[in-house]
C-alpha atoms as a PDB file:
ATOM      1  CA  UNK A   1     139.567 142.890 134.942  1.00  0.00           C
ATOM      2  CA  UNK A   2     137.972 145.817 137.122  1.00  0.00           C
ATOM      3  CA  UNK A   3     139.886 145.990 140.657  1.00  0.00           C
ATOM      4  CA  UNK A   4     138.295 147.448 143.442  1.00  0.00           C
ATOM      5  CA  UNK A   5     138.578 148.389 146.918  1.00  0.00           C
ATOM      6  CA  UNK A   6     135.014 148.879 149.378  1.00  0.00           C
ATOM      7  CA  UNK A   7     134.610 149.805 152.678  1.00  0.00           C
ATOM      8  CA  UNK A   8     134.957 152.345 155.252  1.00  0.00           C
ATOM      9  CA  UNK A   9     138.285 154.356 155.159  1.00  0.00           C
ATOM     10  CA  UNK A  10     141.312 151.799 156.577  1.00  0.00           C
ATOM     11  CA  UNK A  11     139.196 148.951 156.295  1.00  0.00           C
ATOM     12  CA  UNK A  12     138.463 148.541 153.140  1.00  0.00           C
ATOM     13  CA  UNK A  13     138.102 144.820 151.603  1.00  0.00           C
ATOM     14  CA  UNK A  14     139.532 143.476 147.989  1.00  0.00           C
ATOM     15  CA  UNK A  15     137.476 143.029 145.279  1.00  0.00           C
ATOM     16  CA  UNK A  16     137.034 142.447 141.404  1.00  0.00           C
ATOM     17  CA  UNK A  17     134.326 142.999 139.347  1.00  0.00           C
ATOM     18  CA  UNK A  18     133.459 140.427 136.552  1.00  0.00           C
ATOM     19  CA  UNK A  19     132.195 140.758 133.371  1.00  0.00           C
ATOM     20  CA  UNK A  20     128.597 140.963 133.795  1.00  0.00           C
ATOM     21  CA  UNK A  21     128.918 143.336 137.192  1.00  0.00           C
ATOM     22  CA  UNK A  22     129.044 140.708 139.737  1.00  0.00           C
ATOM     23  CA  UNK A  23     131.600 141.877 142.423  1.00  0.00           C
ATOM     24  CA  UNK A  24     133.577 139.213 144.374  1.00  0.00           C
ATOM     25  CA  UNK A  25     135.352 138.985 147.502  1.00  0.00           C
ATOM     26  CA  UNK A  26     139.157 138.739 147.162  1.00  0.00           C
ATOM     27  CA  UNK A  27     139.980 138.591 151.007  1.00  0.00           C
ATOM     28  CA  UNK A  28     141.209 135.012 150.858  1.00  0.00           C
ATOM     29  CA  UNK A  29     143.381 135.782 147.860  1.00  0.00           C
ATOM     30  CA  UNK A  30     144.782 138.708 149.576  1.00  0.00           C
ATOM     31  CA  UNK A  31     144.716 141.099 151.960  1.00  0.00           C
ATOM     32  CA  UNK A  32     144.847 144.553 149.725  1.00  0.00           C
ATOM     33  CA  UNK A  33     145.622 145.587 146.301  1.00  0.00           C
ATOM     34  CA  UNK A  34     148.743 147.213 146.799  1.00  0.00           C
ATOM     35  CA  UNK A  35     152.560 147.187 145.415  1.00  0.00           C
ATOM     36  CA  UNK A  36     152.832 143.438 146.770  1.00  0.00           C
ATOM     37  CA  UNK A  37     149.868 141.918 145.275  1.00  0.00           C
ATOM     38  CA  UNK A  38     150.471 143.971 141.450  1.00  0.00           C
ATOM     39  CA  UNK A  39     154.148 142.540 141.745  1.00  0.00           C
ATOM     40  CA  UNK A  40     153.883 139.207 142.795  1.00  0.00           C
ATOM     41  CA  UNK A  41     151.155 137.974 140.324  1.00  0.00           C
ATOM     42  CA  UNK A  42     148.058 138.664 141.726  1.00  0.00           C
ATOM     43  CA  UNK A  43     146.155 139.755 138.994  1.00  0.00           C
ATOM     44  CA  UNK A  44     147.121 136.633 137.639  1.00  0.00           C
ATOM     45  CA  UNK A  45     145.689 134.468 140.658  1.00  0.00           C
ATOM     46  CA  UNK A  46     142.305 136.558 140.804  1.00  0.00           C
ATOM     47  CA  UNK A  47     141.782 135.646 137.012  1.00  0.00           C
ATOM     48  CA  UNK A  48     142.175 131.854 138.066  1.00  0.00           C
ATOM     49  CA  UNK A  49     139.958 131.986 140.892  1.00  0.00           C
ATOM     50  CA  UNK A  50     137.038 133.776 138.758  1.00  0.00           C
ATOM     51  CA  UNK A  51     137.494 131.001 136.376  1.00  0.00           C
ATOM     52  CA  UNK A  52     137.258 127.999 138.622  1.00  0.00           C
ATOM     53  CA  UNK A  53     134.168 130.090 140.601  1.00  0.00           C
ATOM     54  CA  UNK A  54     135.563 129.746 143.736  1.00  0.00           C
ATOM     55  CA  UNK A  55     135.183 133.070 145.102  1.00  0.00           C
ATOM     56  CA  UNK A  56     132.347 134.510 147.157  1.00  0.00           C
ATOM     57  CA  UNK A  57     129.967 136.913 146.230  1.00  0.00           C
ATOM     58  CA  UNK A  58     130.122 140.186 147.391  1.00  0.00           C
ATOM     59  CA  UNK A  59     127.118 142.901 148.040  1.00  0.00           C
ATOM     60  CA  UNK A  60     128.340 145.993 146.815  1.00  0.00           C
ATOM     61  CA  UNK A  61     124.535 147.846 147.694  1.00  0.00           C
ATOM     62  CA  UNK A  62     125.322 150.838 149.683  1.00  0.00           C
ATOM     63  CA  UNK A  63     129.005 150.446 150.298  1.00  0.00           C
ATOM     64  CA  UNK A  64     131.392 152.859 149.865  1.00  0.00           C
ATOM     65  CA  UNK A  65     133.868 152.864 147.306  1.00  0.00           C
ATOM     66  CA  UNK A  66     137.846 153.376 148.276  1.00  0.00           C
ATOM     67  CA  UNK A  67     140.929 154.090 145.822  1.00  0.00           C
ATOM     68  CA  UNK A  68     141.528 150.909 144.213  1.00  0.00           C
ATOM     69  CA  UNK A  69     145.182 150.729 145.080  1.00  0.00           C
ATOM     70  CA  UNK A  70     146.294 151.182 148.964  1.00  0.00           C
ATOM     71  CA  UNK A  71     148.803 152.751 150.078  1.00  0.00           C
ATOM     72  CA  UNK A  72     150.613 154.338 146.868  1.00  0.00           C
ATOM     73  CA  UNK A  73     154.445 154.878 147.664  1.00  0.00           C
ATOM     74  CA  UNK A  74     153.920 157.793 144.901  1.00  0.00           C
ATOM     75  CA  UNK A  75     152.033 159.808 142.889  1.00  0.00           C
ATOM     76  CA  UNK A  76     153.286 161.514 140.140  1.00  0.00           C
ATOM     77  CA  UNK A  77     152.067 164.200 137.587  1.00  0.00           C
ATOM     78  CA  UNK A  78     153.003 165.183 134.210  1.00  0.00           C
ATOM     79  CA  UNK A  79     151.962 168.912 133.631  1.00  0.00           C
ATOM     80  CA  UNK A  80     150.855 170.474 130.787  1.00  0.00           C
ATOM     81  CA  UNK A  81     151.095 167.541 128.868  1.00  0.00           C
ATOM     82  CA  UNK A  82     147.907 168.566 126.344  1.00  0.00           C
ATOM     83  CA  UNK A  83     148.155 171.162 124.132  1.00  0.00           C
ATOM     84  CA  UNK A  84     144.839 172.413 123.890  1.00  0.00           C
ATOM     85  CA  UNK A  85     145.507 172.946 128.130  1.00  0.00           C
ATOM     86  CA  UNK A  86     148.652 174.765 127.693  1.00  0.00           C
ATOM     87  CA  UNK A  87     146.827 176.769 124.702  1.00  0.00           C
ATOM     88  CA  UNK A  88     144.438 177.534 127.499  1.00  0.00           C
ATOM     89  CA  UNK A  89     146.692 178.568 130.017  1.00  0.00           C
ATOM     90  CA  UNK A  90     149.151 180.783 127.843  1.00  0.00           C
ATOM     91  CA  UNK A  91     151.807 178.477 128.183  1.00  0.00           C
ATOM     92  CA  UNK A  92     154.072 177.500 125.516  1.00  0.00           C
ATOM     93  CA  UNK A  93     154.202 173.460 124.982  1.00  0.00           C
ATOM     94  CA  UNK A  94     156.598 171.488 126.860  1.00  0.00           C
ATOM     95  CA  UNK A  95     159.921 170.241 125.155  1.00  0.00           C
ATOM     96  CA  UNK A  96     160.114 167.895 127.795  1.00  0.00           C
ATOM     97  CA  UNK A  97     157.553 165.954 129.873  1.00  0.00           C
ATOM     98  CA  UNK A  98     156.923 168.680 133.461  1.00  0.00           C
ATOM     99  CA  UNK A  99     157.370 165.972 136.409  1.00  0.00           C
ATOM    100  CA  UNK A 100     156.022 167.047 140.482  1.00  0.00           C
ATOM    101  CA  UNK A 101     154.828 165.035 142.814  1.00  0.00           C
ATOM    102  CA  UNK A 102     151.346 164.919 145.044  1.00  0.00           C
ATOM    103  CA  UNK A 103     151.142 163.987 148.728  1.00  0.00           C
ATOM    104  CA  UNK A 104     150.370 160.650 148.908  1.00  0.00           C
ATOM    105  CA  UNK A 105     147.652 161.196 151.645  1.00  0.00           C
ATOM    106  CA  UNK A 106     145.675 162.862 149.080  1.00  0.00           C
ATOM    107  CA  UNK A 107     144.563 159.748 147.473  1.00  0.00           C
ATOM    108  CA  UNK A 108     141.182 159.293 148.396  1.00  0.00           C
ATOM    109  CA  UNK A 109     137.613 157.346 146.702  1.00  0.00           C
ATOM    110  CA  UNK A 110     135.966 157.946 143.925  1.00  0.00           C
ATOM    111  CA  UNK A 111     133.613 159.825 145.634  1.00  0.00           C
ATOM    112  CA  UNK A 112     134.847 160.717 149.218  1.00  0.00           C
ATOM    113  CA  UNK A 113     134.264 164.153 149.875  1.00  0.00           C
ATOM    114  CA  UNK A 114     137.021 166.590 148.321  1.00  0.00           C
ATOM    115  CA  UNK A 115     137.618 169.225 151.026  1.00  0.00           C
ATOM    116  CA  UNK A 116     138.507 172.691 150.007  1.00  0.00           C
ATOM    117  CA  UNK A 117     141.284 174.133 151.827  1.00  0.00           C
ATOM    118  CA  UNK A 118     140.320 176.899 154.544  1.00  0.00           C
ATOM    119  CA  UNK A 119     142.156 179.734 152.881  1.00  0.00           C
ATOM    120  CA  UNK A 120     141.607 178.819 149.369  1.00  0.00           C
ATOM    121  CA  UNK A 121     139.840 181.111 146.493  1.00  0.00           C
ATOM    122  CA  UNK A 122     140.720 178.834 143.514  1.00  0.00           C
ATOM    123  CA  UNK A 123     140.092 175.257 144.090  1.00  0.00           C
ATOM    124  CA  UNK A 124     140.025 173.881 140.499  1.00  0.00           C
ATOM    125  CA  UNK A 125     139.551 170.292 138.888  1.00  0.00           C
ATOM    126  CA  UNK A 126     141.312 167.912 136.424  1.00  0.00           C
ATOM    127  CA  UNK A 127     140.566 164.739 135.187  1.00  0.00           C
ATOM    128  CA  UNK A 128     143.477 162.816 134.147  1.00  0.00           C
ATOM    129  CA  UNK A 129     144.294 158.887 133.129  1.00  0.00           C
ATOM    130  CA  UNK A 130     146.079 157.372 136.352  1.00  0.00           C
ATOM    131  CA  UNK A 131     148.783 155.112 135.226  1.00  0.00           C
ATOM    132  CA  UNK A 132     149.181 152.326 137.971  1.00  0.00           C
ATOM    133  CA  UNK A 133     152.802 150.424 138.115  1.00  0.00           C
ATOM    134  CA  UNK A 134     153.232 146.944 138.817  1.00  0.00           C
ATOM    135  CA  UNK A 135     156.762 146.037 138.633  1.00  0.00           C
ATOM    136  CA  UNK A 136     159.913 148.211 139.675  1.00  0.00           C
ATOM    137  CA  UNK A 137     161.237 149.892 136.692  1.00  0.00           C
ATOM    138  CA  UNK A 138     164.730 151.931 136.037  1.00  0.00           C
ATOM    139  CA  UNK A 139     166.187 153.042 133.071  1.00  0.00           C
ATOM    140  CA  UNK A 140     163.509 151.704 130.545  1.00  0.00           C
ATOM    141  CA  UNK A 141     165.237 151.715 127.206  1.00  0.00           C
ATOM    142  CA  UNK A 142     162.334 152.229 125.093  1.00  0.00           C
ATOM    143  CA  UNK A 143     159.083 153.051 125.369  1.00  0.00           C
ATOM    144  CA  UNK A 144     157.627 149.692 124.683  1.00  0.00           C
ATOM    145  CA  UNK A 145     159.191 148.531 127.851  1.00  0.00           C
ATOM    146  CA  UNK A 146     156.384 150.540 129.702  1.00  0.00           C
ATOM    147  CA  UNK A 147     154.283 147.678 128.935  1.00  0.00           C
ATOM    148  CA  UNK A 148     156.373 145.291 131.145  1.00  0.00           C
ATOM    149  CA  UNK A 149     155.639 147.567 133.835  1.00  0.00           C
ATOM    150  CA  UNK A 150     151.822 149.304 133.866  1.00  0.00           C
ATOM    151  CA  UNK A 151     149.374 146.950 135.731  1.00  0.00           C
ATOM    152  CA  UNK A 152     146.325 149.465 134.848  1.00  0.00           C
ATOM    153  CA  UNK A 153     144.589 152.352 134.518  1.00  0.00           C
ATOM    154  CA  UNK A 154     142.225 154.447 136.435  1.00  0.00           C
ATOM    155  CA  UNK A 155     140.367 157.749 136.899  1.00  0.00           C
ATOM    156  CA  UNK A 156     141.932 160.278 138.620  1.00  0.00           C
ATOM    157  CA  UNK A 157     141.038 164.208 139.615  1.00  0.00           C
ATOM    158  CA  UNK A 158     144.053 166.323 139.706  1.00  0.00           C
ATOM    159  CA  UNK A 159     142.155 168.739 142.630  1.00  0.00           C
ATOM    160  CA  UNK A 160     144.776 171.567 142.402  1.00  0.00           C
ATOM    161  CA  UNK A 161     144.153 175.065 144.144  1.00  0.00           C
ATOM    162  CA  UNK A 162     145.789 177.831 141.907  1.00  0.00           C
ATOM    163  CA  UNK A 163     146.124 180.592 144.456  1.00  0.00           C
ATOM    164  CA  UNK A 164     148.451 178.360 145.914  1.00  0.00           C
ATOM    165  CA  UNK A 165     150.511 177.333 142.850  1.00  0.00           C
ATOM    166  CA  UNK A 166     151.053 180.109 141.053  1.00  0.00           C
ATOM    167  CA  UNK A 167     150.550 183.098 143.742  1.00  0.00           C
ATOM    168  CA  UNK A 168     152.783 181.372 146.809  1.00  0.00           C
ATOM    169  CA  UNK A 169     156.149 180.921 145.589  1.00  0.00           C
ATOM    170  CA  UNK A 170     155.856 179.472 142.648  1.00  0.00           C
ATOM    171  CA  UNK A 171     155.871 175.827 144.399  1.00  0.00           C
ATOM    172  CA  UNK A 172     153.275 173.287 142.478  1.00  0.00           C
ATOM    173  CA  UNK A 173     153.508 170.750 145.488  1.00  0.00           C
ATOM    174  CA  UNK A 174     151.818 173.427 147.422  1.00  0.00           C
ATOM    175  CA  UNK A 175     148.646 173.518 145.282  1.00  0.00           C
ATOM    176  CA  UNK A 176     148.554 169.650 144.256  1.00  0.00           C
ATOM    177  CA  UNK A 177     148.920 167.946 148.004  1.00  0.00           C
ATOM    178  CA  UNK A 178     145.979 169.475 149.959  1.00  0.00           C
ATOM    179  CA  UNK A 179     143.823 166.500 151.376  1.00  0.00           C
ATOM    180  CA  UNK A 180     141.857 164.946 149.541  1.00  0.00           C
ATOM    181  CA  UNK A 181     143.020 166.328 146.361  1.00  0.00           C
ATOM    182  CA  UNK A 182     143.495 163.037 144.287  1.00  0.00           C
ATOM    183  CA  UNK A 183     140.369 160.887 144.032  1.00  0.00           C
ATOM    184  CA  UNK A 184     140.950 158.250 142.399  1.00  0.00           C
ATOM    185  CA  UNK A 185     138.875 155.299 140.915  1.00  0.00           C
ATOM    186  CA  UNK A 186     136.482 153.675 140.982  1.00  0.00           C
ATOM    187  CA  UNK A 187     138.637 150.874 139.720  1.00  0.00           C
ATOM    188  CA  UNK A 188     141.695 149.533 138.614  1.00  0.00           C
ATOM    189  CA  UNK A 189     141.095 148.384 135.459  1.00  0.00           C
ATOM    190  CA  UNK A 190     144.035 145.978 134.280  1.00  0.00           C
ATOM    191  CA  UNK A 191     146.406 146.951 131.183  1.00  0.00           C
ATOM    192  CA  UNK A 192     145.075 144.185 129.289  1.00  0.00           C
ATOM    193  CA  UNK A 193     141.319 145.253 129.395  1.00  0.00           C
ATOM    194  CA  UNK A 194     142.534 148.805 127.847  1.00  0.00           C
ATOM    195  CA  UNK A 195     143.082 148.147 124.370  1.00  0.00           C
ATOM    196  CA  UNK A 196     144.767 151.223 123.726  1.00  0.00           C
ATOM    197  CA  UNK A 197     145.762 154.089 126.340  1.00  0.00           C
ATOM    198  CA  UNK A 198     145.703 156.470 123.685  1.00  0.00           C
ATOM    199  CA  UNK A 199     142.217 156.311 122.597  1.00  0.00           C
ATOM    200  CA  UNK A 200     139.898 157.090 125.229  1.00  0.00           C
ATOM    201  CA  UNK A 201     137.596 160.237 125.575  1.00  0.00           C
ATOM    202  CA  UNK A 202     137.208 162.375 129.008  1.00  0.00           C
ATOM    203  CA  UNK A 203     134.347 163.995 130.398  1.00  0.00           C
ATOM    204  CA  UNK A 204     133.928 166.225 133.292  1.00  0.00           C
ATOM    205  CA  UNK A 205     131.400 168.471 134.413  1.00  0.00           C
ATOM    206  CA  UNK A 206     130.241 169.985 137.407  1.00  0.00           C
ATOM    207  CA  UNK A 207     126.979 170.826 138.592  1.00  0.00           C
ATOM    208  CA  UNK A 208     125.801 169.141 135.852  1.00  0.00           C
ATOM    209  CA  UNK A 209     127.559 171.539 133.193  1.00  0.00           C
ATOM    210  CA  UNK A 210     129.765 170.293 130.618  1.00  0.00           C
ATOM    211  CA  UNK A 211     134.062 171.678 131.393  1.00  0.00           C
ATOM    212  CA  UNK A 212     135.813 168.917 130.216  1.00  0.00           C
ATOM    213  CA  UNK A 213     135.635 167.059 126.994  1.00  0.00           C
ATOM    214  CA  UNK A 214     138.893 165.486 125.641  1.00  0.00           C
ATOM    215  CA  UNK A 215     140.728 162.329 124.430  1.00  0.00           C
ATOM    216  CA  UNK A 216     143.729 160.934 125.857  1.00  0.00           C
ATOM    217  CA  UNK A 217     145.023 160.785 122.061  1.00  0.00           C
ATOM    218  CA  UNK A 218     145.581 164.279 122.390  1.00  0.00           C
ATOM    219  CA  UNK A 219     148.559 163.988 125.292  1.00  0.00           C
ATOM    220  CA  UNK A 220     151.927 165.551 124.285  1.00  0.00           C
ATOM    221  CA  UNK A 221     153.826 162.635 125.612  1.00  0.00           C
ATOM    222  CA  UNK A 222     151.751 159.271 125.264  1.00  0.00           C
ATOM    223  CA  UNK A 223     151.375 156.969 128.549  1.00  0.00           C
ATOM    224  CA  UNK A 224     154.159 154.824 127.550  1.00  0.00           C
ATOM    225  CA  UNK A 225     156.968 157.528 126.983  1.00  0.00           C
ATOM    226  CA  UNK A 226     155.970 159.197 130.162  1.00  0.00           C
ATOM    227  CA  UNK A 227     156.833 156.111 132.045  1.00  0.00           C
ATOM    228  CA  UNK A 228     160.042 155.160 129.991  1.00  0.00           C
ATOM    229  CA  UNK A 229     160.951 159.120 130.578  1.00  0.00           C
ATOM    230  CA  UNK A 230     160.366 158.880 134.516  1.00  0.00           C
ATOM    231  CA  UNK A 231     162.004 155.560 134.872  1.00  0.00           C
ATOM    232  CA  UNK A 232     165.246 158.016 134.160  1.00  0.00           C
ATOM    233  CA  UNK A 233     164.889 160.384 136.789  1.00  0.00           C
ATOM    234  CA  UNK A 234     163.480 158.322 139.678  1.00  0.00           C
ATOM    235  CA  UNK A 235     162.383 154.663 140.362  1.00  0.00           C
ATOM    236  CA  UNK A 236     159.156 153.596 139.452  1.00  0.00           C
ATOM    237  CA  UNK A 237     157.707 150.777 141.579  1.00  0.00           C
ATOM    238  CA  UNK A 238     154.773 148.341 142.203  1.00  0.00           C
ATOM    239  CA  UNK A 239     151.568 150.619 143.412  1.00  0.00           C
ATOM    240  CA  UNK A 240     152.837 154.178 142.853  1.00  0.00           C
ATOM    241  CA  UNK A 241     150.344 156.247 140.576  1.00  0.00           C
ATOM    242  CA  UNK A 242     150.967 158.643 137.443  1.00  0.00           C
ATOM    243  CA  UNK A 243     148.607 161.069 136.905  1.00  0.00           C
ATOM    244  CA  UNK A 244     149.190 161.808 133.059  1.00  0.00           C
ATOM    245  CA  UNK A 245     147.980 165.260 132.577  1.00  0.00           C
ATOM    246  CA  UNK A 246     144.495 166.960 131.558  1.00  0.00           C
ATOM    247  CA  UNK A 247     142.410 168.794 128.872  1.00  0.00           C
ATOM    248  CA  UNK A 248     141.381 171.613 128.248  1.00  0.00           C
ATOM    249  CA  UNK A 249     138.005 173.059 130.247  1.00  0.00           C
ATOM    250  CA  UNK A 250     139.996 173.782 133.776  1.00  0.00           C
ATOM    251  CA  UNK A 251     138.920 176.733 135.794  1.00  0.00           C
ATOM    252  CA  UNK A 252     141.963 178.551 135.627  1.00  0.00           C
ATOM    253  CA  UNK A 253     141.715 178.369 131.546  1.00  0.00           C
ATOM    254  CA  UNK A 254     140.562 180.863 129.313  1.00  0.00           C
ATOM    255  CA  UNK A 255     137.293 180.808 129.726  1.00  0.00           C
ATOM    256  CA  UNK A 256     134.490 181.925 132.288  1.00  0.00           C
ATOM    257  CA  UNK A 257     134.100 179.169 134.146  1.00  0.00           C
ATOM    258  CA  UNK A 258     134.035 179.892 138.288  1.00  0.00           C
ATOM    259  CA  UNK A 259     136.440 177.877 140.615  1.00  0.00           C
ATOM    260  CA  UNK A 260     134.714 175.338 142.876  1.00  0.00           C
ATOM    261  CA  UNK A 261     132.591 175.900 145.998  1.00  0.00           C
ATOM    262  CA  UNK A 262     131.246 173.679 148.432  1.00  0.00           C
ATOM    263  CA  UNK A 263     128.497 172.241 147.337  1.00  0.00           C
ATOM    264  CA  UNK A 264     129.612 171.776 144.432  1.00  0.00           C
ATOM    265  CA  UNK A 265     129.262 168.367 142.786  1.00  0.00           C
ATOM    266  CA  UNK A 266     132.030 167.181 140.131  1.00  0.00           C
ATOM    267  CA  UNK A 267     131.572 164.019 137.553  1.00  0.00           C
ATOM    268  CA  UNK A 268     134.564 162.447 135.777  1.00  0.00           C
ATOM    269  CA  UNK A 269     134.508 160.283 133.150  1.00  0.00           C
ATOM    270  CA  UNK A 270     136.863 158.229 131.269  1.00  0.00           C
ATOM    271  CA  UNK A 271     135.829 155.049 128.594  1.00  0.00           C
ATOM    272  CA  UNK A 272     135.812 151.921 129.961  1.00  0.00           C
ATOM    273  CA  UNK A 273     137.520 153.009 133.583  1.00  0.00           C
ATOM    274  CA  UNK A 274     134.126 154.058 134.886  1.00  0.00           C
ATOM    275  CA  UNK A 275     132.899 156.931 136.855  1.00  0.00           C
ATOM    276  CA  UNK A 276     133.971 159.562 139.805  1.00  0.00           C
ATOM    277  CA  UNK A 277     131.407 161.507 141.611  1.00  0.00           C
ATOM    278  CA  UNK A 278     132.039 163.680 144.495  1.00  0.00           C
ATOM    279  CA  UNK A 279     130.991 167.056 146.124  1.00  0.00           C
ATOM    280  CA  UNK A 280     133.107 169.961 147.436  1.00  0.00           C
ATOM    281  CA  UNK A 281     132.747 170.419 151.044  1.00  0.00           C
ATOM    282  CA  UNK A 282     135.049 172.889 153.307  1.00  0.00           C
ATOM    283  CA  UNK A 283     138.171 172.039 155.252  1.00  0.00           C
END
């Protein structure tokens, strides 16, 4: 099942996607997809309401797209967790997963504008598999208890401006939580439409040129160790958001590829969670 969330910014309306594209209106089911509704079986009451037809039809023409989960108590990133990207960064593998955190105002659509910050000189991109949670979890004992807990899976951009992370004191946070640094989207795509987390390619380009091509089989630490691992350090609960690291192809990499401008228009990719598309503008 593909969640979604459409509208102008704060007023966005709950909706799902069917099978065949049809979007329907979930406003008399409830009143956001957010920690509440993942946790108190709302997926489970939008499946019975597509199946007995009784929701309304909703026209998606021309309206924008929001993050598919409101209001995320928090969002947080695994670093380095793809070899090929350490490789590219001269940076030994992790032994251990490398947990910070992102503002939560940085959430933002699909493709909302991403605003680069008025000082920066190395805005740089990251597509990522967004882990959504759906029930409170603490001290998983195994990684197959990460099942119990992930509600779905979406597309994120890690926006990250290097300057900042690696030339101000040495302070991720300070490169990760600039606004609008986290689309994510365009939907929520429930655990049990993804038949395996570890098998799904990644695209990125920008402008129209390839910098990103990867597969999420390549991760360090697979989706459901990263959550059993996290559950250890910090609670995990209903709505917050895991970004789950990135391939190879970034801007700060070992390559020639230039940092983002305004202007600039980036596409992210991930099978069977849809597309991002959004353009650079300045803060």
């Amino acid at each position: 099942m593909r969640l979604l969330r459409v509208g102008e910014p704060g007023a966005e309306r709950p909706a799902v996607l069917d099978a065949d594209d049809t979007a329907y209106d979930l406003s008399g089911l409830t009143a956001d997809i957010d920690g509440a509704f993942l946790s108190t079986g709302g997926v489970a009451r939008v499946r019975a309401a597509l199946a007995d037809g009784s929701l309304p039809r909703l026209d998606l023409a021309r309206q924008r797209i929001g993050s598919p989960v409101a209001r995320p108590g928090k969002v947080v990133c695994i670093g380095l967790n793809y070899a090929d990207h350490a490789a590219e960064t001269a940076t030994p593998p992790p032994a251990e997963p490398v947990v910070f955190l992102k503002a939560t105002n940085t959430v933002v659509g699909p493709n909302d504008t991403v605003l680069i910050p008025r000082t920066s000189v190395k805005t740089d991109y990251e597509i990522e598999l967004a882990v959504v949670i759906g029930a409170t979890a603490r001290y998983l004992d195994s990684a197959a208890r990460a099942d119990d807990v992930i509600a779905g899976y979406a597309i994120a951009d890690d926006v990250t401006e290097r300057a900042f992370q690696h030339e101000r004191g040495g302070q991720w946070d300070k490169g990760k939580s600039c606004e609008t640094f986290n689309p994510l989207g365009p939907w929520l795509v429930t655990a049990d439409e993804v038949a395996d987390p570890q098998a799904l390619g990644m695209r990125l380009s920008v402008n129209g040129e390839p910098r990103q091509q990867g597969s999420t089989a390549d991760m360090i630490f697979g989706v459901r160790e990263v959550v059993r691992y996290l559950s250890h350090f910090m609670v995990l609960e209903p709505g917050d958001v895991i970004n789950t690291g990135t391939p190879a192809g970034v801007a700060f990499g070992a390559n020639d590829f230039p940092y983002l401008r305004a202007g600039d228009v980036v596409e992210a990719e991930i099978d069977g969670l849809g597309r991002q598309r959004h353009v650079l503008g300045q803060a």
